[in-house]
C-alpha atoms as a PDB file:
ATOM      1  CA  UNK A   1      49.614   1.255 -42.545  1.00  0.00           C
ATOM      2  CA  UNK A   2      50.287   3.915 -44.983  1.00  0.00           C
ATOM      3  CA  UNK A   3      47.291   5.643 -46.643  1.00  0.00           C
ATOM      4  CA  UNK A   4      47.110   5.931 -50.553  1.00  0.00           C
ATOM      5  CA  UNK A   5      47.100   9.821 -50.947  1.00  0.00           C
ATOM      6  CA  UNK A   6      50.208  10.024 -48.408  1.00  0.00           C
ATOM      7  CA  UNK A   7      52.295   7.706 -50.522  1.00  0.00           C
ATOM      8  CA  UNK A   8      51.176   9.925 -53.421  1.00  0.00           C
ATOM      9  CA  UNK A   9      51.952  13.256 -51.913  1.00  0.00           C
ATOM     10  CA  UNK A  10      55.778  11.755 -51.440  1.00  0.00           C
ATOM     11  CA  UNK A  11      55.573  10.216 -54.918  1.00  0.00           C
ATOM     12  CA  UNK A  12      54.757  13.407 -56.226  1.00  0.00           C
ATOM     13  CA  UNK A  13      57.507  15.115 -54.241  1.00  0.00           C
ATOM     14  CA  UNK A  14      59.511  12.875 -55.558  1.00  0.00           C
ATOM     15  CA  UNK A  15      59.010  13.319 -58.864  1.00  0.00           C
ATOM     16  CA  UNK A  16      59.146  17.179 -58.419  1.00  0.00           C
ATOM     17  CA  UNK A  17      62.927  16.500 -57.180  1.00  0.00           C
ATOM     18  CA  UNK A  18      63.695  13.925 -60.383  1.00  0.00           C
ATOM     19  CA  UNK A  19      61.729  16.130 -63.039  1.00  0.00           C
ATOM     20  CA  UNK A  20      63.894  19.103 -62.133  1.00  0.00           C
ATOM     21  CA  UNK A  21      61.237  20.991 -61.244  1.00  0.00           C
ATOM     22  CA  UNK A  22      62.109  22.080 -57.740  1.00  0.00           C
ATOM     23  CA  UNK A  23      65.936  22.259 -57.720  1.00  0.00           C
ATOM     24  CA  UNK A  24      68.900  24.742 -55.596  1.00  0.00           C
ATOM     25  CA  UNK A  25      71.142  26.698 -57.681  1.00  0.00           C
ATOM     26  CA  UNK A  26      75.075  26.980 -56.696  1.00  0.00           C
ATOM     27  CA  UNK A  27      74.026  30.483 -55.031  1.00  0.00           C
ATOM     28  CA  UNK A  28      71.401  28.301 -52.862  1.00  0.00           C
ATOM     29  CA  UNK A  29      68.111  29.741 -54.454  1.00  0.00           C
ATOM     30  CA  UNK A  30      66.101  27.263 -54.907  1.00  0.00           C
ATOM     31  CA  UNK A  31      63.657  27.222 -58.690  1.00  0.00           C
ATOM     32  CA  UNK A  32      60.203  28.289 -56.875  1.00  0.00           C
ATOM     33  CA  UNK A  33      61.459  31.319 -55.176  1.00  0.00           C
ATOM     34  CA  UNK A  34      62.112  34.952 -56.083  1.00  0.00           C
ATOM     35  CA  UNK A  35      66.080  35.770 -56.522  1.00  0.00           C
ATOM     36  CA  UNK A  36      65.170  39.368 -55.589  1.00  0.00           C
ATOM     37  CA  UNK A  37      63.730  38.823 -52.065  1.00  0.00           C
ATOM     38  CA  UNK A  38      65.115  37.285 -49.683  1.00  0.00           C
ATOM     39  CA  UNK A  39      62.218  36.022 -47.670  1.00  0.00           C
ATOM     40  CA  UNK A  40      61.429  34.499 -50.914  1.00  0.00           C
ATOM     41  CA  UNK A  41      64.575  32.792 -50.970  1.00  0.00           C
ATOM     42  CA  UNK A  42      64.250  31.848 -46.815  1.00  0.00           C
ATOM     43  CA  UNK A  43      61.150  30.812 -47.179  1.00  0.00           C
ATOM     44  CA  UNK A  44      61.670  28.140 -50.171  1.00  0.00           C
ATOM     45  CA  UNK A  45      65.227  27.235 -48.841  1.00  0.00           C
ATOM     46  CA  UNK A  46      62.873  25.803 -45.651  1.00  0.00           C
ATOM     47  CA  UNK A  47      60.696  24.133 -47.827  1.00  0.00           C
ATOM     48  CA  UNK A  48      63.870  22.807 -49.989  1.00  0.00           C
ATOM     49  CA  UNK A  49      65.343  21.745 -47.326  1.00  0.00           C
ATOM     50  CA  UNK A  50      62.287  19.113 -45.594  1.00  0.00           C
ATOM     51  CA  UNK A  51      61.785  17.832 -49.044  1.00  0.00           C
ATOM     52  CA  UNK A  52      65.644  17.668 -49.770  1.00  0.00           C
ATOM     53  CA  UNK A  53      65.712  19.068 -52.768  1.00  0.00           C
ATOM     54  CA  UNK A  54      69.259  18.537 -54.702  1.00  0.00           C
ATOM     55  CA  UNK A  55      71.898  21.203 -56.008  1.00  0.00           C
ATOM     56  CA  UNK A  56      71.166  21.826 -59.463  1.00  0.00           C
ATOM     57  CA  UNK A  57      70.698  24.692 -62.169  1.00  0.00           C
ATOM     58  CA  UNK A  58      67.290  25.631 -62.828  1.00  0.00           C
ATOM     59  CA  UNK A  59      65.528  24.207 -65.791  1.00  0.00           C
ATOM     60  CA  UNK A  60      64.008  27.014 -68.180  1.00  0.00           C
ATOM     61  CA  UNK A  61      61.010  28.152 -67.221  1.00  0.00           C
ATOM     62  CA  UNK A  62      58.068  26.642 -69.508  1.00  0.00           C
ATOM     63  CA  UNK A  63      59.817  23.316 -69.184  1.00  0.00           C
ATOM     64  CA  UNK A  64      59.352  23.832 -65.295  1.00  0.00           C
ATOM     65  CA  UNK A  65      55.587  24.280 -66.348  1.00  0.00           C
ATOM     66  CA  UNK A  66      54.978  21.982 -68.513  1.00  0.00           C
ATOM     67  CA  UNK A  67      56.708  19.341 -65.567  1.00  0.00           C
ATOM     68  CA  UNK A  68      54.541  20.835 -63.034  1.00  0.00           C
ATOM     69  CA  UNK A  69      51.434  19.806 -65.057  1.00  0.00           C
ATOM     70  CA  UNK A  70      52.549  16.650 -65.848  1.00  0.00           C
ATOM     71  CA  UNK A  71      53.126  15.802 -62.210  1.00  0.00           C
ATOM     72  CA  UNK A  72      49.961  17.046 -61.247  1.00  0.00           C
ATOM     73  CA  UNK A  73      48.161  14.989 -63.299  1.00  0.00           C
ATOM     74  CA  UNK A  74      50.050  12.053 -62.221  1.00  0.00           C
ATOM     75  CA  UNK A  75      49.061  12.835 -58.728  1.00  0.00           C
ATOM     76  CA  UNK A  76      45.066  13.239 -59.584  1.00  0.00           C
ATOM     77  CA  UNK A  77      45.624  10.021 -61.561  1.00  0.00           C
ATOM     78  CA  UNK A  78      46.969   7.943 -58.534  1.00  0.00           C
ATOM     79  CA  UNK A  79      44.320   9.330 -56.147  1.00  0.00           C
ATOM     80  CA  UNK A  80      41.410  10.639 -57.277  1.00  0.00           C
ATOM     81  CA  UNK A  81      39.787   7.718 -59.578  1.00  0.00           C
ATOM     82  CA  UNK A  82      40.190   5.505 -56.365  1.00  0.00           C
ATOM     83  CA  UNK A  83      37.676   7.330 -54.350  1.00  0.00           C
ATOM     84  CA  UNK A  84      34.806   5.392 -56.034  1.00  0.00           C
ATOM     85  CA  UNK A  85      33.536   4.874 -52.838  1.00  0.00           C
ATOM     86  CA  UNK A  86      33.058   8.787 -52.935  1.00  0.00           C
ATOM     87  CA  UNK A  87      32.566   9.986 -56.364  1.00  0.00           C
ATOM     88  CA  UNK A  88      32.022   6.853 -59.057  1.00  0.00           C
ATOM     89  CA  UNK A  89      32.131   7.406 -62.309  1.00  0.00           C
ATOM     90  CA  UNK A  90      34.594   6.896 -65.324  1.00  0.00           C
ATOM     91  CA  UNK A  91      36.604   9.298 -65.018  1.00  0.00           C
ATOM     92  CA  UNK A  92      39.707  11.171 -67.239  1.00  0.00           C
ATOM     93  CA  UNK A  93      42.715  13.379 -66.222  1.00  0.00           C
ATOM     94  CA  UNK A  94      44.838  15.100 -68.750  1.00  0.00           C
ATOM     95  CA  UNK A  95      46.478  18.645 -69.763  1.00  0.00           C
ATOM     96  CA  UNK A  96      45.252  20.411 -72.128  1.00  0.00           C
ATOM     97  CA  UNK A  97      46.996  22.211 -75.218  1.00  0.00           C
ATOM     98  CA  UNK A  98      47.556  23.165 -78.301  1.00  0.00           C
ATOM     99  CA  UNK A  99      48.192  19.504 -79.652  1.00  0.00           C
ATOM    100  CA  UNK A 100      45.721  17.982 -77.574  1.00  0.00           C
ATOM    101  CA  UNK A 101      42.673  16.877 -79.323  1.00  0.00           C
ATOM    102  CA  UNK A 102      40.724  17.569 -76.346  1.00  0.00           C
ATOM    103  CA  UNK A 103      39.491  21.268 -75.566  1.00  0.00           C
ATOM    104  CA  UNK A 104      37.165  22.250 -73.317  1.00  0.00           C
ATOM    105  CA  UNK A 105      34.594  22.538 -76.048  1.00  0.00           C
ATOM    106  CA  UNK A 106      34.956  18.845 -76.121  1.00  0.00           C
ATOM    107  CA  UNK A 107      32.538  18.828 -72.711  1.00  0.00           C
ATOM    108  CA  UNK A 108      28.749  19.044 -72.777  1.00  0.00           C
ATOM    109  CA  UNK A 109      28.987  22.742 -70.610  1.00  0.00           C
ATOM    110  CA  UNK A 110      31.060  24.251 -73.480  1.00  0.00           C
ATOM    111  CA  UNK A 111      30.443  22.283 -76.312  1.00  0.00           C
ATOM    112  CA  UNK A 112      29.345  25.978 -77.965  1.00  0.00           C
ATOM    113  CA  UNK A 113      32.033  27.429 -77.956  1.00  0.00           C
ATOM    114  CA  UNK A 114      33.144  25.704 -80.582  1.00  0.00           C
ATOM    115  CA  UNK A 115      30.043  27.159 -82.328  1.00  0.00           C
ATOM    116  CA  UNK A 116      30.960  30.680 -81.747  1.00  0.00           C
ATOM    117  CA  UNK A 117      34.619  30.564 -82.794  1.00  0.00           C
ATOM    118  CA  UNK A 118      34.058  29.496 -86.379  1.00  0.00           C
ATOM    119  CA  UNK A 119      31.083  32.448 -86.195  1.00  0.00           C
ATOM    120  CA  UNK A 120      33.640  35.014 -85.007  1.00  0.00           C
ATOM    121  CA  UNK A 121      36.667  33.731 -87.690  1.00  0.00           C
ATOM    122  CA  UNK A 122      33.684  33.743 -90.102  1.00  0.00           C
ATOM    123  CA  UNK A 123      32.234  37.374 -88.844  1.00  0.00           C
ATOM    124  CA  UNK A 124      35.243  40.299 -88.237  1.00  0.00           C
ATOM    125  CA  UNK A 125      32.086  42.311 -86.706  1.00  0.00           C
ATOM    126  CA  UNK A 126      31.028  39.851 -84.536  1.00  0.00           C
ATOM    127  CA  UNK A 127      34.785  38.834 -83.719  1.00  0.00           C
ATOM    128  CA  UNK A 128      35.297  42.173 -82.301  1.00  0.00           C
ATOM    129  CA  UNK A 129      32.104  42.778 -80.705  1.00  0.00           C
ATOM    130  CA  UNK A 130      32.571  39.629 -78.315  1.00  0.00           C
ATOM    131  CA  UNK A 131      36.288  40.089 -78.054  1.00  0.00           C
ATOM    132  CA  UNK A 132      37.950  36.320 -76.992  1.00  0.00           C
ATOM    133  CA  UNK A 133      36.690  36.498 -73.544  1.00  0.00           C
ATOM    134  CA  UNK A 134      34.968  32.599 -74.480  1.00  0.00           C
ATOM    135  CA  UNK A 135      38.576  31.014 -75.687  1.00  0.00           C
ATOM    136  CA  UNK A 136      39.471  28.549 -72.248  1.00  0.00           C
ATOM    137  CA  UNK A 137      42.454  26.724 -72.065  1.00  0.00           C
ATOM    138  CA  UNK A 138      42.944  25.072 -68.436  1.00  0.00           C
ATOM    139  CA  UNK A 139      46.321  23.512 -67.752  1.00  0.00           C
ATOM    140  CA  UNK A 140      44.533  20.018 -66.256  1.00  0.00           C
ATOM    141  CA  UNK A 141      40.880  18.767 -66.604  1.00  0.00           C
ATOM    142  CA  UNK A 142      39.400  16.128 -65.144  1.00  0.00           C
ATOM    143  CA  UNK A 143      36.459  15.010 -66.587  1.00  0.00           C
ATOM    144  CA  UNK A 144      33.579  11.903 -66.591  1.00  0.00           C
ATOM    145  CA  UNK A 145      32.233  10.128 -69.354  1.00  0.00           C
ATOM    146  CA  UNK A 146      28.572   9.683 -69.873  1.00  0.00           C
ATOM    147  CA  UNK A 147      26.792   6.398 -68.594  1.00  0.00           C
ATOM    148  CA  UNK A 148      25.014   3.715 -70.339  1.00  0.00           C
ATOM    149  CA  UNK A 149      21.102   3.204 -68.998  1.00  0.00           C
ATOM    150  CA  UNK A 150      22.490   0.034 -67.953  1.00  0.00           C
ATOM    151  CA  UNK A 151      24.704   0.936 -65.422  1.00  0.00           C
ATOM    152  CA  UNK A 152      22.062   3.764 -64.360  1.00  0.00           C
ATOM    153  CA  UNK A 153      19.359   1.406 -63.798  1.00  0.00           C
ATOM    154  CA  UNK A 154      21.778  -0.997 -62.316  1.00  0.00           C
ATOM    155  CA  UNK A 155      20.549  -1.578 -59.325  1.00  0.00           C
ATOM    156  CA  UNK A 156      16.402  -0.755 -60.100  1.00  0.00           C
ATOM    157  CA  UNK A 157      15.076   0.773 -62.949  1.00  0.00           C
ATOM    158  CA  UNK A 158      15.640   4.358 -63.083  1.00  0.00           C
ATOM    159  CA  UNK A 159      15.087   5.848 -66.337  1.00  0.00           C
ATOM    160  CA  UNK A 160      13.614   4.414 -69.794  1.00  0.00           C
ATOM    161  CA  UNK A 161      12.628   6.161 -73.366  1.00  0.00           C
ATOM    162  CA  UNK A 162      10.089   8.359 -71.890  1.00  0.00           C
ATOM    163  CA  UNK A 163      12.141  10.612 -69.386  1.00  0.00           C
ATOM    164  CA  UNK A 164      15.339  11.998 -69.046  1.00  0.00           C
ATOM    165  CA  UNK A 165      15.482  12.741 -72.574  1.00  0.00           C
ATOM    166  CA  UNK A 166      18.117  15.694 -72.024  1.00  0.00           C
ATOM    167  CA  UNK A 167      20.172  14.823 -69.411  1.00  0.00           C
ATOM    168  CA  UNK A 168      24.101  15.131 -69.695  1.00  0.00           C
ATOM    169  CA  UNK A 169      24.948  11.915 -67.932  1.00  0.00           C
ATOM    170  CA  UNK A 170      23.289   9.336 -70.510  1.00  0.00           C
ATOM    171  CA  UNK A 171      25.232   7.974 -72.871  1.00  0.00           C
ATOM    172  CA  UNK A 172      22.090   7.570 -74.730  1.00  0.00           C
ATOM    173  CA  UNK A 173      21.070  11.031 -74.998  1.00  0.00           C
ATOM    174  CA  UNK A 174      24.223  11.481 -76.882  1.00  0.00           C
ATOM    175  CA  UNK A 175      26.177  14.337 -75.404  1.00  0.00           C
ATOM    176  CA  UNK A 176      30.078  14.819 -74.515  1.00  0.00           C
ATOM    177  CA  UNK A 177      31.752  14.287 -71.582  1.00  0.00           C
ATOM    178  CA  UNK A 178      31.035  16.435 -68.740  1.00  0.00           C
ATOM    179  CA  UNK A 179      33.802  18.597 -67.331  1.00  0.00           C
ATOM    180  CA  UNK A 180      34.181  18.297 -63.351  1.00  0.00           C
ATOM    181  CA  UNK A 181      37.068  19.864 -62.902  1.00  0.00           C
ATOM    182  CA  UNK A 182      39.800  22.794 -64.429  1.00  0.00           C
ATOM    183  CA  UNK A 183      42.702  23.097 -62.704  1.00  0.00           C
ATOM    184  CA  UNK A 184      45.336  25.584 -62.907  1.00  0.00           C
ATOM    185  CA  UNK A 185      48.886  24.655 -62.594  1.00  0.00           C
ATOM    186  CA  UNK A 186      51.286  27.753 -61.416  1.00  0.00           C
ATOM    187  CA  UNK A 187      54.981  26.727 -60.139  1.00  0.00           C
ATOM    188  CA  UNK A 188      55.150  30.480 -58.992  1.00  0.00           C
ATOM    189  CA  UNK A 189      53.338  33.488 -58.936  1.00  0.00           C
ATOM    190  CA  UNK A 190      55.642  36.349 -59.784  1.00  0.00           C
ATOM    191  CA  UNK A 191      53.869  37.655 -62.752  1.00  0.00           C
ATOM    192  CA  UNK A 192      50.728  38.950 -63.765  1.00  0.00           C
ATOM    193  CA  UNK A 193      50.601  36.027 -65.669  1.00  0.00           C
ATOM    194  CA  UNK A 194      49.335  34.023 -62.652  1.00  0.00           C
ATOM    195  CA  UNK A 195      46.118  36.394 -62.343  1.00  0.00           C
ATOM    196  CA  UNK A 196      45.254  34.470 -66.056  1.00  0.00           C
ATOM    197  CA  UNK A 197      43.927  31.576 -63.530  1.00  0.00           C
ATOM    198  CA  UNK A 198      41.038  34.400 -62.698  1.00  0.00           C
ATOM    199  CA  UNK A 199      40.567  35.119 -65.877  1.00  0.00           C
ATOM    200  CA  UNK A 200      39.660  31.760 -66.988  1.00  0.00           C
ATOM    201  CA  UNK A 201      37.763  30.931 -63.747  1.00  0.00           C
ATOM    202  CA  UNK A 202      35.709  33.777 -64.823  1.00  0.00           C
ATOM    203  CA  UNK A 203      35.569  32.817 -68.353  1.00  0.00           C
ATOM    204  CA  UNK A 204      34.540  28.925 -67.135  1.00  0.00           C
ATOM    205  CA  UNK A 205      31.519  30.472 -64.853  1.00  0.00           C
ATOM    206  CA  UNK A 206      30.369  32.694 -67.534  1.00  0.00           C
ATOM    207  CA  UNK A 207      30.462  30.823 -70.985  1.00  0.00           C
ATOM    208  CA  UNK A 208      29.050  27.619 -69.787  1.00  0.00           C
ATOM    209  CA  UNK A 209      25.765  25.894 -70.025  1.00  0.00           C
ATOM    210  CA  UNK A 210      24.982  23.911 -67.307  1.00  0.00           C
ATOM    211  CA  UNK A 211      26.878  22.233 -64.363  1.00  0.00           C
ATOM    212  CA  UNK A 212      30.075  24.426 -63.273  1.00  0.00           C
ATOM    213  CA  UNK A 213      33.311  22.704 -62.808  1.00  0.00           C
ATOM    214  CA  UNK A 214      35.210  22.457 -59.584  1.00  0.00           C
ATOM    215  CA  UNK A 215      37.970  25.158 -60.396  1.00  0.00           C
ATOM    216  CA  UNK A 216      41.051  25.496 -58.513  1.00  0.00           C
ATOM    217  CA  UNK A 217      44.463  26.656 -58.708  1.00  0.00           C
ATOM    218  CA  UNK A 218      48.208  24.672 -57.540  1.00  0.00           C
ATOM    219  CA  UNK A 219      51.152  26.057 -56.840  1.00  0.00           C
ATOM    220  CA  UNK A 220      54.535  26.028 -55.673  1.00  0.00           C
ATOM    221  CA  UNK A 221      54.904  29.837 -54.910  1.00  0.00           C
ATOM    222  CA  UNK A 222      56.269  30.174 -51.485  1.00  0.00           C
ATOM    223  CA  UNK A 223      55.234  33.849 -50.544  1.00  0.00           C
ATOM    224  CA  UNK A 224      52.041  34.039 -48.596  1.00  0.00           C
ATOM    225  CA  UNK A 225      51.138  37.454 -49.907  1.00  0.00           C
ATOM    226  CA  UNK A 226      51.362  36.357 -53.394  1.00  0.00           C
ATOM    227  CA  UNK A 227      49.702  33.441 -52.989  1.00  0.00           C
ATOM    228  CA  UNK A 228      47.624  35.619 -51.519  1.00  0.00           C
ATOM    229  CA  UNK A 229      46.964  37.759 -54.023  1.00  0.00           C
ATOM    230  CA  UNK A 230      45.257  35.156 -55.892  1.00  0.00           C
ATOM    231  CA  UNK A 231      43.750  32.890 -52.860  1.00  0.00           C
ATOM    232  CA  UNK A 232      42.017  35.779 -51.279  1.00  0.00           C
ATOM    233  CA  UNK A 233      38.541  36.435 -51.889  1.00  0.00           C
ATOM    234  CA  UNK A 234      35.868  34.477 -52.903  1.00  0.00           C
ATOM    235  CA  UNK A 235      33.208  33.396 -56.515  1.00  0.00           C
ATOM    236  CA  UNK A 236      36.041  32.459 -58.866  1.00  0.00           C
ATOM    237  CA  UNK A 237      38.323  30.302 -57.750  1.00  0.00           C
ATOM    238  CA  UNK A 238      37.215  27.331 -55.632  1.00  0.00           C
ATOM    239  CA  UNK A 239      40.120  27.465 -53.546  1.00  0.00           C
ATOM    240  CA  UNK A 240      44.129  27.515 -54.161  1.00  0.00           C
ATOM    241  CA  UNK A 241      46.679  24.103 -53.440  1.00  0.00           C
ATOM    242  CA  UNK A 242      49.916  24.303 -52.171  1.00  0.00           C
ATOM    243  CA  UNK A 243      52.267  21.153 -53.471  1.00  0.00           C
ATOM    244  CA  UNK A 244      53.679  21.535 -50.034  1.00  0.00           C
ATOM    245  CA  UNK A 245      51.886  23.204 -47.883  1.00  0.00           C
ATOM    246  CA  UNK A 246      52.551  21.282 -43.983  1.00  0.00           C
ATOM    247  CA  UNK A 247      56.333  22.216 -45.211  1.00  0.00           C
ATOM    248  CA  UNK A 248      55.420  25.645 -45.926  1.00  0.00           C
ATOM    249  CA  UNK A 249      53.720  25.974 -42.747  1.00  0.00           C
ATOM    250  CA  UNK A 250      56.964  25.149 -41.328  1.00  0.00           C
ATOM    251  CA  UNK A 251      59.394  26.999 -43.183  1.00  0.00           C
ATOM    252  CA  UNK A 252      57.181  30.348 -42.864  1.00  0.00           C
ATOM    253  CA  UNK A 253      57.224  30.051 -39.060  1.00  0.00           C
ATOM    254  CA  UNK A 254      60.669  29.582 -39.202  1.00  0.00           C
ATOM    255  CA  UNK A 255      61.249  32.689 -40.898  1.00  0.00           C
ATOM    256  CA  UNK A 256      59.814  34.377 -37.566  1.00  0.00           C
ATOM    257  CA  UNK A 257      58.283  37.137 -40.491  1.00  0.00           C
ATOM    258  CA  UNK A 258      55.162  37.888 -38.538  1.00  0.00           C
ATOM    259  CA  UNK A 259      53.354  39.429 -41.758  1.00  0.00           C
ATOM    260  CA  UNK A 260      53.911  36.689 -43.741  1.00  0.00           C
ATOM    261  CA  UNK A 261      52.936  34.283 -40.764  1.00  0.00           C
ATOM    262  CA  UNK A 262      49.329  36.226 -40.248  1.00  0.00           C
ATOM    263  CA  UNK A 263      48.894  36.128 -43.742  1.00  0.00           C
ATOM    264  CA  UNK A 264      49.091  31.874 -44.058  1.00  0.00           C
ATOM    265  CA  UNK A 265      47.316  31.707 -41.362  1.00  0.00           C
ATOM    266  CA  UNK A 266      44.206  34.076 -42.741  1.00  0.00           C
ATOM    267  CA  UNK A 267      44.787  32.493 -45.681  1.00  0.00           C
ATOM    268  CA  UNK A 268      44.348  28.196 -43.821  1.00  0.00           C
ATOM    269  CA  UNK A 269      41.816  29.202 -41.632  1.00  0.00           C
ATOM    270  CA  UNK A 270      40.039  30.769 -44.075  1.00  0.00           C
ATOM    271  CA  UNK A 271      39.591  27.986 -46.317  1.00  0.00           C
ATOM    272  CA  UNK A 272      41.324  29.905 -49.103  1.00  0.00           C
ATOM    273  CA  UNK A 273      44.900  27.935 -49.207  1.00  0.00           C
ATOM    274  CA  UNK A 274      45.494  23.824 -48.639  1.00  0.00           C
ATOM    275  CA  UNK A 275      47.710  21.060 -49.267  1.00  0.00           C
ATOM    276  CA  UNK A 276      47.817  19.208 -52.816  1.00  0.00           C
ATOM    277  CA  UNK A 277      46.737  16.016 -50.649  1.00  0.00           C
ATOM    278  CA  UNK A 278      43.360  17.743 -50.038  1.00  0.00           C
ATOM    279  CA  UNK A 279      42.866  18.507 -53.869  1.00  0.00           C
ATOM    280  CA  UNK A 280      41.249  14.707 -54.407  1.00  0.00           C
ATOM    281  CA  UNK A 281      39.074  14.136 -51.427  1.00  0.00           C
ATOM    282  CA  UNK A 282      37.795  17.717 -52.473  1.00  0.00           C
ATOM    283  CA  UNK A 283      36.853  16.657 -55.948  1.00  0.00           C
ATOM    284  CA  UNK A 284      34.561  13.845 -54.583  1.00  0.00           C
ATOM    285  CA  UNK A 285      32.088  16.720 -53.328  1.00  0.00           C
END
């Protein structure tokens, strides 16, 4: 019998192949991996080549990112919400931008923000004072709505009118959503761009009042010491996803580089890198 997140992880391969997300050029260079290298190139061609990726040209770049968050949300959206078992709750998954209506002041941890950027448009002084280090703007949230007392006290009574007066999870105490998780989406990670993930992990842990979100990072980058150089190290980032990671495995060892083949290693056993299939069962902690 086939388990749920396994038929996901190849729906979601799938869907990488369809979207045009991970494609092969004419030269062979497949769209996650760096032109300039060639154990970049090896190294993706591997992975390309167990999730049989077809020949196509590559799709511009933001469109590639955009994709990538879409299909990551589609992934979280097939898994995660079926783990009641685990984690119950009502819970949302959706990207975030610029026409969204959602931001992550729309969650009770952050709900101030919101507060502080009309003082700051309001206040040049106080605009440059505290600089923009409170603006967050994750690529994916997931997040849980508040519960009536009815379902709390569902099975005895738990709370009435005279406690809990403040918590975040009753409906009745009138607060937002609560934001479990931010999650990063990076197809590849050959720019500095892809250190803005710290950045807003930092942002996230500092600005917020309350319960911190599970924050973590996914990407298709198939160099080890890149993904590295964002996986390593520890009190930001929860931990960094690989869309393909038993295939990178694979591909990296085939390579025979032993640097790179150290480094994945460091990076697995150390808890720092795993596959996109582990991202749900993690969010039920």
């Amino acid at each position: 019998m086939q388990a749920l997140i396994a038929e996901a992880r190849k729906r979601y391969h799938v869907g990488l192949l369809s979207n045009g997300v991970l494609t092969v050029d004419a030269k062979g260079i497949p769209s996650n991996a760096d032109s300039s290298s060639k154990l970049s190139i090896k190294i993706a061609q591997g992975i390309a080549r167990k999730l049989m990726a077809n020949i196509n040209e590559k799709t511009v770049g933001q469109t590639v990112g955009a994709k990538f968050e879409q299909l990551n949300v589609e992934f979280l959206e097939a898994t995660f919400p079926k783990l009641q078992n685990l984690r119950p709750g009502k819970w949302h998954i959706t990207k975030l931008g610029n026409r969204n209506s959602i931001k992550t002041s729309s969650f009770a941890q952050y709900e101030h923000l919101d507060y502080l950027s009309q003082l700051t448009k309001e206040d040049a002084r106080l605009a440059a004072s505290m600089g923009n280090d409170y603006m967050l703007a994750p690529d994916v949230v997931v997040y849980r709505e508040t519960e009536p007392d009815e379902i709390i006290n569902e099975q005895q009574t738990i709370v009435n009118d005279s406690v809990g007066k403040l918590s975040d999870i009753r409906t009745v105490c009138g607060g937002l959503p609560i934001l479990h998780a931010s999650i990063s989406a990076k197809w590849t990670m050959r720019s500095d761009r892809a250190q803005n993930s710290r950045t807003e992990a930092l942002g996230l842990i500092r600005n917020r009042k309350g319960h911190l979100p599970h924050i973590v990072v996914v990407t298709g980058e198939p160099m080890p010491s890149r993904i590295a150089s964002l996986a390593l190290g520890t009190g930001d980032i929860d931990c960094v996803y690989h869309f393909a990671l038993y295939e990178l495995v694979e591909a990296v060892n085939d390579t025979n580089a032993e640097d790179s083949i150290e480094m994945l290693k460091i990076l697995i056993t150390g808890k720092r890198l795993k596959d996109i299939s582990d991202l749900p069962l993690d969010l039920t902690v």
